[in-house]
C-alpha atoms as a PDB file:
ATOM      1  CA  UNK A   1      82.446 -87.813  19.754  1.00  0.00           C
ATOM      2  CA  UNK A   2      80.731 -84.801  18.699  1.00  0.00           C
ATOM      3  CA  UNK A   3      82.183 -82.063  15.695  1.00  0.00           C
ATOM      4  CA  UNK A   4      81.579 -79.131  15.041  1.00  0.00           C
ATOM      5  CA  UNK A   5      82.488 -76.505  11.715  1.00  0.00           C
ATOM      6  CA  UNK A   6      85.478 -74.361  12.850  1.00  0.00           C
ATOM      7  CA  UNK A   7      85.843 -71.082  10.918  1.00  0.00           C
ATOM      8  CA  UNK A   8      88.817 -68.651  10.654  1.00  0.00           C
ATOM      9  CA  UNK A   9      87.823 -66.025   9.134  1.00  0.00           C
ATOM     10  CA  UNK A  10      91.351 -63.551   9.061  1.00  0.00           C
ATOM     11  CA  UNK A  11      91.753 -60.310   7.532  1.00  0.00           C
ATOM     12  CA  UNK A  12      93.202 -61.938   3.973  1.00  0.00           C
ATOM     13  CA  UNK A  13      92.480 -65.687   4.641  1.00  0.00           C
ATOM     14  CA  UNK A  14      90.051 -67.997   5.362  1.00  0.00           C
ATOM     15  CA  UNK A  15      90.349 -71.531   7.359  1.00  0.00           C
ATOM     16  CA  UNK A  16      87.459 -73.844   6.993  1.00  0.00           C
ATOM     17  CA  UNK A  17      88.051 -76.483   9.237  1.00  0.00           C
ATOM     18  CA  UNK A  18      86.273 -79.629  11.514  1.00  0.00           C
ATOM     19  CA  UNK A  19      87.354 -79.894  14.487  1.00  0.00           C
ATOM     20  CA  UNK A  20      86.002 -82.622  17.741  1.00  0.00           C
ATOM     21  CA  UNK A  21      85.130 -82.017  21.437  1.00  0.00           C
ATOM     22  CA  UNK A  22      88.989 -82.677  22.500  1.00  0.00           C
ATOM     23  CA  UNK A  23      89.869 -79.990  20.122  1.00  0.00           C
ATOM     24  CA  UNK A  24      91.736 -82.111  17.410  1.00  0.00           C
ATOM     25  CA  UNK A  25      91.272 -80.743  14.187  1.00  0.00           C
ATOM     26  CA  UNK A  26      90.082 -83.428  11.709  1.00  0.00           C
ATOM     27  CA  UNK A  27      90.281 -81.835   8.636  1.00  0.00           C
ATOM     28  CA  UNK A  28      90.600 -78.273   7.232  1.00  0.00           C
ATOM     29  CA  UNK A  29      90.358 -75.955   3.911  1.00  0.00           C
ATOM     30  CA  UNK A  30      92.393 -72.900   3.318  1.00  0.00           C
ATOM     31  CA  UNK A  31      91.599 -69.784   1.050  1.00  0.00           C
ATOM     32  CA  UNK A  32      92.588 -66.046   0.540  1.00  0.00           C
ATOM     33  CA  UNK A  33      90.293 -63.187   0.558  1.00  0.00           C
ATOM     34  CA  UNK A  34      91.040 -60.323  -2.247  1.00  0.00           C
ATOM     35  CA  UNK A  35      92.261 -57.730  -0.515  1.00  0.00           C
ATOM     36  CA  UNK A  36      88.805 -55.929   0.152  1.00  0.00           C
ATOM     37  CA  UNK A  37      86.211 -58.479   0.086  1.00  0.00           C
ATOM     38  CA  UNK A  38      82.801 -57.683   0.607  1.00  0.00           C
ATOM     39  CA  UNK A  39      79.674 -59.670   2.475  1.00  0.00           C
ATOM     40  CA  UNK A  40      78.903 -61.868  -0.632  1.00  0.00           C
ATOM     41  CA  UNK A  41      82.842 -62.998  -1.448  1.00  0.00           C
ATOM     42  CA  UNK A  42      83.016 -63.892   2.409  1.00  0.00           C
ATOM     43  CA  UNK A  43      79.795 -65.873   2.451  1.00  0.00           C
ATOM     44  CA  UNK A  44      80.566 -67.390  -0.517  1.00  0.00           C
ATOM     45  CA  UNK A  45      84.166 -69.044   0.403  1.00  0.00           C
ATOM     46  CA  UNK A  46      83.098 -70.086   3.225  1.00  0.00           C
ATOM     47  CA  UNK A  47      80.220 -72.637   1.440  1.00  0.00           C
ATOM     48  CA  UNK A  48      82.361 -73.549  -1.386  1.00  0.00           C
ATOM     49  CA  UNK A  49      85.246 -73.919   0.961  1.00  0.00           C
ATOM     50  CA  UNK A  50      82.712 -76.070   3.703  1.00  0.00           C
ATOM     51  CA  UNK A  51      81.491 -78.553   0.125  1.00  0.00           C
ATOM     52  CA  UNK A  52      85.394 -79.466   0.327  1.00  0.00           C
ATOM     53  CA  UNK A  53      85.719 -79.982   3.472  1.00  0.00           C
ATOM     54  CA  UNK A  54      85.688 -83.900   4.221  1.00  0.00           C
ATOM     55  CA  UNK A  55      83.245 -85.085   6.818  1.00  0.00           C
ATOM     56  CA  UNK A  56      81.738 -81.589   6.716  1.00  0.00           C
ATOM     57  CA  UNK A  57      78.458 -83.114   7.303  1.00  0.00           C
ATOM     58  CA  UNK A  58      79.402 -85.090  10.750  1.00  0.00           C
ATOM     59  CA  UNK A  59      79.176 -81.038  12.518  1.00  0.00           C
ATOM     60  CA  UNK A  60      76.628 -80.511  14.930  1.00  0.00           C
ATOM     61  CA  UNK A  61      76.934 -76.809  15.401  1.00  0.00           C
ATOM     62  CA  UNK A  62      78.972 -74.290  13.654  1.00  0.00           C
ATOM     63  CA  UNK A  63      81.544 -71.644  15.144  1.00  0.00           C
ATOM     64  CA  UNK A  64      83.572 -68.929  13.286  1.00  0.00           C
ATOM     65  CA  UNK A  65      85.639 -65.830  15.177  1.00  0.00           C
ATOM     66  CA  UNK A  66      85.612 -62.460  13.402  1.00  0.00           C
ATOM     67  CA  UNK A  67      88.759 -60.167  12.855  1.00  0.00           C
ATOM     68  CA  UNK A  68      87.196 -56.834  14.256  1.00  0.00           C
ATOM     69  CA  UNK A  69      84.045 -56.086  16.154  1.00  0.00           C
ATOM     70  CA  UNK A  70      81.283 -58.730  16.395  1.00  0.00           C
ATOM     71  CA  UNK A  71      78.137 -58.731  18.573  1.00  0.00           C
ATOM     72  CA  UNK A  72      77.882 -62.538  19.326  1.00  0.00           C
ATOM     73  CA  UNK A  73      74.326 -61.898  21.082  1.00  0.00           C
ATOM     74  CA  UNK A  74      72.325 -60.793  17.115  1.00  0.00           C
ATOM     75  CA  UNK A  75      74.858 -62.889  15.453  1.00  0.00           C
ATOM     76  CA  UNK A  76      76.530 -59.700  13.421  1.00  0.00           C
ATOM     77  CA  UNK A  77      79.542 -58.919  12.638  1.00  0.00           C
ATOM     78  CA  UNK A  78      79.803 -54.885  13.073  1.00  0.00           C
ATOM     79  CA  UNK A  79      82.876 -53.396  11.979  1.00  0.00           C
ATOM     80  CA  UNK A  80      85.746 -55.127  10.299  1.00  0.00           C
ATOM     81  CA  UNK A  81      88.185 -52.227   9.515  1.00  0.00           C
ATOM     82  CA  UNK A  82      90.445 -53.884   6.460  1.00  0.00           C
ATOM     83  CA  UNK A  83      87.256 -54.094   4.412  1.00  0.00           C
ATOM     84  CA  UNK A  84      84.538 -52.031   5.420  1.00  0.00           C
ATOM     85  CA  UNK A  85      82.143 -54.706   6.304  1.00  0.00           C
ATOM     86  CA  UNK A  86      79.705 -53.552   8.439  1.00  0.00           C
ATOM     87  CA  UNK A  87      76.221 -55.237   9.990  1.00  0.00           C
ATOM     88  CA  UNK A  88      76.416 -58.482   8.513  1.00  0.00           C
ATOM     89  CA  UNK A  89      74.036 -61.008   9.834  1.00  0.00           C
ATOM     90  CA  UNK A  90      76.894 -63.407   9.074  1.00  0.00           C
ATOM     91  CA  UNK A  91      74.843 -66.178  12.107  1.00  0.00           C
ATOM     92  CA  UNK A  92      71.610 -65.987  10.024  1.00  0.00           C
ATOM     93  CA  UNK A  93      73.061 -66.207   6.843  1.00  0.00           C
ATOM     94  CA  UNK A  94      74.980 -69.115   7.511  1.00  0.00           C
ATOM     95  CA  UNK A  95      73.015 -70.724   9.874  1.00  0.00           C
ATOM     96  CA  UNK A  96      70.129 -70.500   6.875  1.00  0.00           C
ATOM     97  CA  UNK A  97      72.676 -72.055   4.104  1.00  0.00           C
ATOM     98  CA  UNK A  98      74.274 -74.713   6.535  1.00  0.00           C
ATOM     99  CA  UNK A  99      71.622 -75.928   8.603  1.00  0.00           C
ATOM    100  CA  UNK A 100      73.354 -75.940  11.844  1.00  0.00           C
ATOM    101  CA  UNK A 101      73.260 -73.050  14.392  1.00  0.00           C
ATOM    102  CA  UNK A 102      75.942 -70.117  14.373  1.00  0.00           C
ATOM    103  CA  UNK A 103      77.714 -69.195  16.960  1.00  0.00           C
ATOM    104  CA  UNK A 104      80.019 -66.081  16.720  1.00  0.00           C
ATOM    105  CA  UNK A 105      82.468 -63.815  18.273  1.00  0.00           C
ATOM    106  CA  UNK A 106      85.453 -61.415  18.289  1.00  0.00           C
ATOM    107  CA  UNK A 107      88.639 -63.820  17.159  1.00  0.00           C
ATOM    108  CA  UNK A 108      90.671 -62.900  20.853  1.00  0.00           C
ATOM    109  CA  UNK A 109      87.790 -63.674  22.765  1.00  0.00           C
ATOM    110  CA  UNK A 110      87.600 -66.728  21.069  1.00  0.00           C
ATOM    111  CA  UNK A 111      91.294 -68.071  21.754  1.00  0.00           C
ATOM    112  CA  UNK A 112      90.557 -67.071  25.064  1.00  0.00           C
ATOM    113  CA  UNK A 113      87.672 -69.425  25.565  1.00  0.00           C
ATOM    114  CA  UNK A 114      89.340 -72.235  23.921  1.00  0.00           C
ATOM    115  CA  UNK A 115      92.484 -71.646  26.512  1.00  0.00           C
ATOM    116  CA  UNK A 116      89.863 -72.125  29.084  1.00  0.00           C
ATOM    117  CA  UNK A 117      88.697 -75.278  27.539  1.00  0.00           C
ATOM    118  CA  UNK A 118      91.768 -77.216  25.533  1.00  0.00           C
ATOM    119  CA  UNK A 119      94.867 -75.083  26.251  1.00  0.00           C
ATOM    120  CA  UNK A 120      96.960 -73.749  29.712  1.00  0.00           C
ATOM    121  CA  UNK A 121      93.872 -72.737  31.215  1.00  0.00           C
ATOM    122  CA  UNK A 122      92.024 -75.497  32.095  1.00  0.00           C
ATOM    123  CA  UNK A 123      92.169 -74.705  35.781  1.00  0.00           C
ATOM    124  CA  UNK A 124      91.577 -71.227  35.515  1.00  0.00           C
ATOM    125  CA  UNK A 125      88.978 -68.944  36.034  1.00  0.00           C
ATOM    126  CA  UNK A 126      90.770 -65.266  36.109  1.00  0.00           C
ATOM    127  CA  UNK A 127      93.121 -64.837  32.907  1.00  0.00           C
ATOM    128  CA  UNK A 128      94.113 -62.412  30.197  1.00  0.00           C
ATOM    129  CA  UNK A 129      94.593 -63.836  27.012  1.00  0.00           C
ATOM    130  CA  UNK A 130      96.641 -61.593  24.505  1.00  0.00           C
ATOM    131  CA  UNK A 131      97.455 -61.791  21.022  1.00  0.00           C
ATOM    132  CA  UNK A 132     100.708 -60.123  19.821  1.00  0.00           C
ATOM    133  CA  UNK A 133     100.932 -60.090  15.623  1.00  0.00           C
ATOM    134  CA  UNK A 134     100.366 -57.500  13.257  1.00  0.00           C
ATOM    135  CA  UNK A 135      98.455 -56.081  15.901  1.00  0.00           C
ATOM    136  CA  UNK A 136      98.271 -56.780  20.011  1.00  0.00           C
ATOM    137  CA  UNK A 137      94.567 -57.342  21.305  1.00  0.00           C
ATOM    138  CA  UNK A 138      93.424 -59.034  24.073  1.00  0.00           C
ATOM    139  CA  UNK A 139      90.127 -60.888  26.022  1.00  0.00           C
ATOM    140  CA  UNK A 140      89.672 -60.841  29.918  1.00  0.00           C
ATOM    141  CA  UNK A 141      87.849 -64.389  30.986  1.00  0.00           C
ATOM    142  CA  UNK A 142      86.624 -63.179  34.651  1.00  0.00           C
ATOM    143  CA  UNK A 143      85.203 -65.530  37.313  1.00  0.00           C
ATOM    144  CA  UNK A 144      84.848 -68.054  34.229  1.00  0.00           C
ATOM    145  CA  UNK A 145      83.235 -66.047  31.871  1.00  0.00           C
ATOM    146  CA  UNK A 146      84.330 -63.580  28.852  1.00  0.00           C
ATOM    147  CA  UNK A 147      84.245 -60.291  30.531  1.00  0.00           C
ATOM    148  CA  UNK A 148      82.923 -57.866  27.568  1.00  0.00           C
ATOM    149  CA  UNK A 149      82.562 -54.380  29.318  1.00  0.00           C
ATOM    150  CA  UNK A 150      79.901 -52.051  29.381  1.00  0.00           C
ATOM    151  CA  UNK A 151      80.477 -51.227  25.674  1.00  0.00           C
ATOM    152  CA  UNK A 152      81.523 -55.003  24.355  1.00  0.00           C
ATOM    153  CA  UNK A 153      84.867 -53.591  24.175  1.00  0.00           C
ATOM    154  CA  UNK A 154      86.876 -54.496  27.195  1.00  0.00           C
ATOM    155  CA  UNK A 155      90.002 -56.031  27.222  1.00  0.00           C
ATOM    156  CA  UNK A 156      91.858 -54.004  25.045  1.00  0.00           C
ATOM    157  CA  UNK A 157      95.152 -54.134  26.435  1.00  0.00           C
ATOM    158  CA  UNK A 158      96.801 -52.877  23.303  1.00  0.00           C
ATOM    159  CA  UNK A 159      96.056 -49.637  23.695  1.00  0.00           C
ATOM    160  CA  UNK A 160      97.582 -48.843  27.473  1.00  0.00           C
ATOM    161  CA  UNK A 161     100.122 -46.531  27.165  1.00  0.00           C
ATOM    162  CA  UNK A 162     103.467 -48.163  27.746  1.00  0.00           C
ATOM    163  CA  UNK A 163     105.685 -45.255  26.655  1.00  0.00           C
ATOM    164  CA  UNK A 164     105.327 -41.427  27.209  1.00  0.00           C
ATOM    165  CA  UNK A 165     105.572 -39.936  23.863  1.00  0.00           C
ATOM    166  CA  UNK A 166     106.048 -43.322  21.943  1.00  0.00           C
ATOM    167  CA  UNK A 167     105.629 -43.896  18.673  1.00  0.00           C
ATOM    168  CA  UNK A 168     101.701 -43.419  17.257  1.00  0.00           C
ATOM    169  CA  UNK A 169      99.760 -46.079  17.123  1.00  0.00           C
ATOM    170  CA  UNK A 170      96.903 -46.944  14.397  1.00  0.00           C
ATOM    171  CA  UNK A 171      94.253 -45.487  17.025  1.00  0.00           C
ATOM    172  CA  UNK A 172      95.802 -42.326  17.066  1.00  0.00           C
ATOM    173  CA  UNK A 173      97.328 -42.632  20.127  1.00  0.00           C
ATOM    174  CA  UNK A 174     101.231 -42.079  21.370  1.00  0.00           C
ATOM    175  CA  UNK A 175     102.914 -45.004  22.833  1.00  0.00           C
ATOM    176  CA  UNK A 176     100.494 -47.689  23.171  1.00  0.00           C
ATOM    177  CA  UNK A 177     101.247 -50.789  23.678  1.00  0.00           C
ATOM    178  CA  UNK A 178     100.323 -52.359  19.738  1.00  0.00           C
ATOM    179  CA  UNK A 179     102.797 -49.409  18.435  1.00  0.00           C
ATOM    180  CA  UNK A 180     105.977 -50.933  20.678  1.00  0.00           C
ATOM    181  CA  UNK A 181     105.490 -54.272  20.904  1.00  0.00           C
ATOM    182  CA  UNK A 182     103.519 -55.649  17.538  1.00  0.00           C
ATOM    183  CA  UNK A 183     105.276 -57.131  14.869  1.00  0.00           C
ATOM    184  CA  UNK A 184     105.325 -53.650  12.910  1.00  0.00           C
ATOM    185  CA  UNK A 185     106.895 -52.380  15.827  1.00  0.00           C
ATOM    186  CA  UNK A 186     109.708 -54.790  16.112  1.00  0.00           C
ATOM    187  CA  UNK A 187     110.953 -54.588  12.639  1.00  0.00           C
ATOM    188  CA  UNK A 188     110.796 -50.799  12.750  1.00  0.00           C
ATOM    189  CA  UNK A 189     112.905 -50.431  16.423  1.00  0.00           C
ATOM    190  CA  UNK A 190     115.035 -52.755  14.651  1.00  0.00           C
ATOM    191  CA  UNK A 191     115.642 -50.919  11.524  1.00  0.00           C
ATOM    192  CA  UNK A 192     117.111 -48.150  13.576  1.00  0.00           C
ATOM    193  CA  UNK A 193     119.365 -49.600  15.987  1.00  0.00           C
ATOM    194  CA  UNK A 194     120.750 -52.114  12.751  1.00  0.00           C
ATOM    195  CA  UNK A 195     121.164 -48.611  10.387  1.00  0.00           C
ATOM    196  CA  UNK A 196     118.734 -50.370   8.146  1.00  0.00           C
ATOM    197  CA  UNK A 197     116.997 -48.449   5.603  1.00  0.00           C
ATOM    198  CA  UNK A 198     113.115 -47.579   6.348  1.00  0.00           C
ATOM    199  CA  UNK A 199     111.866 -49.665   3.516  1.00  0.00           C
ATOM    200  CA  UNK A 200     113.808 -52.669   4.532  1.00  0.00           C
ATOM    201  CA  UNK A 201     111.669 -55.729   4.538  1.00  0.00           C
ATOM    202  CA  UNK A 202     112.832 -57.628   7.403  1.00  0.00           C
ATOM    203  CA  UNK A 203     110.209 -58.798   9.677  1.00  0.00           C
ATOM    204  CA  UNK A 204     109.896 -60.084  13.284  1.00  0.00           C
ATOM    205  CA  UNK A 205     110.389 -64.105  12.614  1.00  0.00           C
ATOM    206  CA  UNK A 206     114.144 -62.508  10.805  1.00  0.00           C
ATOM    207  CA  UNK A 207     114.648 -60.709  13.653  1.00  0.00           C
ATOM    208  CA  UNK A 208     114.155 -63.816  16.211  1.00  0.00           C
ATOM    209  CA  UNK A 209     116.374 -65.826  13.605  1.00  0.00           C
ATOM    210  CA  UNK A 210     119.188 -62.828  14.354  1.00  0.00           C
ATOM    211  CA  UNK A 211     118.025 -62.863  17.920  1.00  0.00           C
ATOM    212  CA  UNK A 212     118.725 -67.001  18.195  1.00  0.00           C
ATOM    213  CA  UNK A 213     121.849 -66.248  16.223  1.00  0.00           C
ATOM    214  CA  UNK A 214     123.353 -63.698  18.860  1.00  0.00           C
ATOM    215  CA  UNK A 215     122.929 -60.927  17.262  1.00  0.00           C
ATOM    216  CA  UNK A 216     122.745 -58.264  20.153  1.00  0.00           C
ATOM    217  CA  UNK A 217     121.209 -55.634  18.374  1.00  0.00           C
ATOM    218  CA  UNK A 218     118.422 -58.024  17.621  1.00  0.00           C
ATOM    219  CA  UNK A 219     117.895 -59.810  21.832  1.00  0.00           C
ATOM    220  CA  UNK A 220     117.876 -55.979  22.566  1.00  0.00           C
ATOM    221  CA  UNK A 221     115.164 -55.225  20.721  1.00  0.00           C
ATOM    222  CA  UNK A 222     113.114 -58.441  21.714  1.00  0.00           C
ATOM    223  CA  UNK A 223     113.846 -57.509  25.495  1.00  0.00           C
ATOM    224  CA  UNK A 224     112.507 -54.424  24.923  1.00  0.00           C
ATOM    225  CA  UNK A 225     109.478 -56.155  23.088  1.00  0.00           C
ATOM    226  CA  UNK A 226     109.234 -58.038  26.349  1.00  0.00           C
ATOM    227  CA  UNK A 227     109.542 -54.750  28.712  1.00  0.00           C
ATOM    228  CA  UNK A 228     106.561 -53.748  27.611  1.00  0.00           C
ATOM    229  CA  UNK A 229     104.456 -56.163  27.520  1.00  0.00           C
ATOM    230  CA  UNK A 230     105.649 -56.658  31.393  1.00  0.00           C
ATOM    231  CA  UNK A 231     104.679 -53.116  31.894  1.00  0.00           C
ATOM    232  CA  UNK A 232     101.223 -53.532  30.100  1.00  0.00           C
ATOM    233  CA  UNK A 233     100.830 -57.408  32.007  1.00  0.00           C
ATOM    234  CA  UNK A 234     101.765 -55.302  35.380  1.00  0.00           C
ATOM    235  CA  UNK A 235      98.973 -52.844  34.485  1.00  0.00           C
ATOM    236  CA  UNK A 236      96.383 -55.207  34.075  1.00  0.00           C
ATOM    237  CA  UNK A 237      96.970 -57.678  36.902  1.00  0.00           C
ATOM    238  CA  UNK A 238      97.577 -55.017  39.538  1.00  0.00           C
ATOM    239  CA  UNK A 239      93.505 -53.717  38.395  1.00  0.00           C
ATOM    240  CA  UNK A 240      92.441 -56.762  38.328  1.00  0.00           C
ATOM    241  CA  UNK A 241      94.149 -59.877  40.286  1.00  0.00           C
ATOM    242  CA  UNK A 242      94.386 -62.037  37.794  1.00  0.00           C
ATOM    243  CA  UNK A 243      95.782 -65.937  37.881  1.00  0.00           C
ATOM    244  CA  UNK A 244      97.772 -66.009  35.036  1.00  0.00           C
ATOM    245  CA  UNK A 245      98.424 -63.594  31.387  1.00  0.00           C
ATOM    246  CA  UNK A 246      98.339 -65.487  28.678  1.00  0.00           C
ATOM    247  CA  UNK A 247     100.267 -64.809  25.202  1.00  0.00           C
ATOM    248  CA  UNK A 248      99.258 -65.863  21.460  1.00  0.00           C
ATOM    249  CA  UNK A 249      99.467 -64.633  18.015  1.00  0.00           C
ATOM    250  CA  UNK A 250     102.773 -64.685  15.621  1.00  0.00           C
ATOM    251  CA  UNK A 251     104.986 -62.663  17.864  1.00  0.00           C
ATOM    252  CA  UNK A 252     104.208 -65.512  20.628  1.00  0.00           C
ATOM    253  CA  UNK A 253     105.837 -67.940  18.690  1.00  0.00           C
ATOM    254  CA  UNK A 254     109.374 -66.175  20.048  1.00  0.00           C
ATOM    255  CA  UNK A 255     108.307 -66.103  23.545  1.00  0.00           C
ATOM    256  CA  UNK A 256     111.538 -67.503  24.503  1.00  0.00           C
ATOM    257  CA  UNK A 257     113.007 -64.243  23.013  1.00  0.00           C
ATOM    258  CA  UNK A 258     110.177 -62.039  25.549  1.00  0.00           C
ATOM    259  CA  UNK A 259     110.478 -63.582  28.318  1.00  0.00           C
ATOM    260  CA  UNK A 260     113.426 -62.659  30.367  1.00  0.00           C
ATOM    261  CA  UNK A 261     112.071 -58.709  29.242  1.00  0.00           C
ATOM    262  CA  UNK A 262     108.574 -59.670  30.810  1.00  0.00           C
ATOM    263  CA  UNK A 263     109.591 -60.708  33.655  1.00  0.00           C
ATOM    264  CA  UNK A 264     112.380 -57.516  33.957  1.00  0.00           C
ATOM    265  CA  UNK A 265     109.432 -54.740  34.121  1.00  0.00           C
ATOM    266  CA  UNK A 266     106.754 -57.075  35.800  1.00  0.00           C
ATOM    267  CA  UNK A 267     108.543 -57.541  38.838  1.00  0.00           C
ATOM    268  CA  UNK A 268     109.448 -53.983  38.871  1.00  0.00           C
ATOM    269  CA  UNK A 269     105.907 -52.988  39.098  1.00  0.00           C
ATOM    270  CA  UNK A 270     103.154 -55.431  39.433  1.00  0.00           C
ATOM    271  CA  UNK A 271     101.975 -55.317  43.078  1.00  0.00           C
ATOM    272  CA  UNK A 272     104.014 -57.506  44.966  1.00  0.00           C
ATOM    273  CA  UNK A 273     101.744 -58.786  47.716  1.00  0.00           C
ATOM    274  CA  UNK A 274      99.058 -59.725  45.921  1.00  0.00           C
ATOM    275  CA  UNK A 275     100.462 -60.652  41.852  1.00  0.00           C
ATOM    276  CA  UNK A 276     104.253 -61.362  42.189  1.00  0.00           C
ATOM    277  CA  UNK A 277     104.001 -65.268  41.708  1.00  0.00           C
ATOM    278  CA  UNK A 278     101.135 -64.928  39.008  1.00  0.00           C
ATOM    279  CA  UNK A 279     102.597 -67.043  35.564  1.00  0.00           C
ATOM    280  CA  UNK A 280     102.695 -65.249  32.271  1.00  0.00           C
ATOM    281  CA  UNK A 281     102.488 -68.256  29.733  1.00  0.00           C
ATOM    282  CA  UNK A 282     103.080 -69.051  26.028  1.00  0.00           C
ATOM    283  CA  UNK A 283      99.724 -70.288  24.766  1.00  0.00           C
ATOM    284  CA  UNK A 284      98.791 -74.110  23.979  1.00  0.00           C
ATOM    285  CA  UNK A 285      96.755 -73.543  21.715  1.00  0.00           C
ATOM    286  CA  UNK A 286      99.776 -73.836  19.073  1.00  0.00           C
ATOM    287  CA  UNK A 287      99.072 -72.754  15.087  1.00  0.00           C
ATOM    288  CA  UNK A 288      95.494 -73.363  15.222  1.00  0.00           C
ATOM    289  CA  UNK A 289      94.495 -70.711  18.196  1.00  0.00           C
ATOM    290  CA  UNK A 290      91.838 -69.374  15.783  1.00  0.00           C
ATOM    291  CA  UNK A 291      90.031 -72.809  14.861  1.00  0.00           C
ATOM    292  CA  UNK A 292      89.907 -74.088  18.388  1.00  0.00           C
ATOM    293  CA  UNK A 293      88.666 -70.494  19.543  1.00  0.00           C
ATOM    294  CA  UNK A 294      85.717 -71.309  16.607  1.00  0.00           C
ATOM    295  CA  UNK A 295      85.101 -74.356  17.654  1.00  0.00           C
ATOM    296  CA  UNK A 296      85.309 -73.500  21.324  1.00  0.00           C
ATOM    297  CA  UNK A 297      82.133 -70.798  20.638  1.00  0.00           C
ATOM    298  CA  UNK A 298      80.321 -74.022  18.529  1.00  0.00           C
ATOM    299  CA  UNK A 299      80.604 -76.519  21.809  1.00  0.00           C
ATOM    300  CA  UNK A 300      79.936 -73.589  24.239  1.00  0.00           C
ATOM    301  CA  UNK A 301      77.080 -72.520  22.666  1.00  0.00           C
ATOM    302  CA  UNK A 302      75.652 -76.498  22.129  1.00  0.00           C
ATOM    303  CA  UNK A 303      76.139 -77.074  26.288  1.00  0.00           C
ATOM    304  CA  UNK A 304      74.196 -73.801  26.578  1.00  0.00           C
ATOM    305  CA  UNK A 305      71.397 -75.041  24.667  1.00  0.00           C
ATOM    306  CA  UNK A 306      71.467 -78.194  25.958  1.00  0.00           C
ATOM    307  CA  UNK A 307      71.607 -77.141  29.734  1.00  0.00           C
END
């Protein structure tokens, strides 16, 4: 059975990994970034972290997803916006140092490809795939394929506007989606309906705990989590007729908590006729969504040379 190298490359942290064509990871290597690092610490933790990795040799092809914008076509990474890296030939670079060809591309795309491949998408060819965390981004696979947009950018279902005159989101925005319903956002509505002070430190995996607990001040707020990512869900599948929404990152990990919300604004306004059986589903990808999107990219990219 074929491996490949998997690569996580996160905003702080770095997963070196080696993963085989059912998607079993075989081995893996974790490290953190300092909090800006720049195009030589990056390159450089991910060799020293791949001469640890055991069996690192056995890979065939190499995959890695990128936090920010990537342009999988010249092998760059563009824009990551915690660090100011910008135009790295990350591909060539690596591809030069490891001897195996470089695949890359955006990390939601990614899990979205790997859903098609090893997760609750198998059967699919029409899907969003979201990611709700620190942030909420997401990756359209249309008629089979990543669906990238005339600008490379489509998909971005965290910045729909889910409340009028919401709070403001890192775009600039009012009442997108990532401000209301990403982790930031939970612990925040939270804060005020529990009289908490601002700088209280209680995140969104406390909040579930309370939630679990039966704390109604803390299933409120998840419902409302959920209500708009029904609206948002609604939004997209009305456009675009989709077979099933998909839902990843941290926040996904209470989707128990969501659910009943989701499904409270979706069938309130998705299109009824054509989208009112359509499944939104927790991912399967589990706690390694990222590696299996990296190594998805490495096997795509071998069957395209090969074919």
């Amino acid at each position: 059975m074929k491996k490949c190298l998997a690569l996580d490359i996160g905003g702080s942290k770095l997963i070196v990994a080696l993963v085989d064509e059912s998607g079993k990871v075989l081995a893996q290597e974790k490290t953190a970034f300092s909090p800006r690092p720049t195009q030589e610490e990056v390159l450089e933790k991910i060799l020293s972290s791949t001469a640890r990795l055991p069996m690192a040799g056995e890979a065939v092809a190499c995959g890695a997803t990128i936090p920010g914008l990537a342009d999988p076509k010249k092998g760059l990474w563009v824009y990551a916006p915690y660090s100011g890296i910008g135009d790295f030939p990350i591909a060539q670079l690596l591809g030069e140092r490891l001897g195996l060809d470089v695949y890359i591309e955006n990390d939601v795309n990614a899990c979205a490809l790997a859903e098609q491949r090893w997760g609750v998408c198998r059967e699919m060819r029409d899907y969003l795939w979201i990611t709700v965390s620190n942030g909420v981004g997401g990756a359209l696979v249309l008629n089979g394929q990543l669906y990238a947009g005339a600008g490379g950018n489509a998909g971005e279902i965290g910045h729909l506007t889910v409340e009028d005159d919401g709070p403001q989101c890192p775009c600039g925005k009012f009442g997108c989606l990532e401000a209301c319903a990403a982790g930031p956002a939970i612990a925040r509505r939270y804060r005020k309906v529990a009289g908490l002070p601002e700088g209280d430190p209680i995140d969104a995996a406390q909040i579930a705990a309370r939630a679990r607990a039966g704390e109604p001040e803390a299933l409120a707020v998840w419902r409302k989590t959920g209500n708009y990512l029904g609206r948002a869900i609604a939004a997209a599948t009305n456009l675009l007729n989709l077979q099933a929404a998909i839902i990843g990152g941290g926040v996904s990990l209470s989707f128990d908590l969501l659910q009943e919300g989701i499904a409270e604004v979706y069938a309130r306004e998705a299109f009824a006729t054509a989208n009112a059986d359509m499944p939104i589903l927790q991912t399967g990808l589990g706690y390694e969504a990222g590696l299996r999107g990296a190594a998805a990219l490495a096997f795509q990219g071998l069957e395209h040379q090969n074919a």
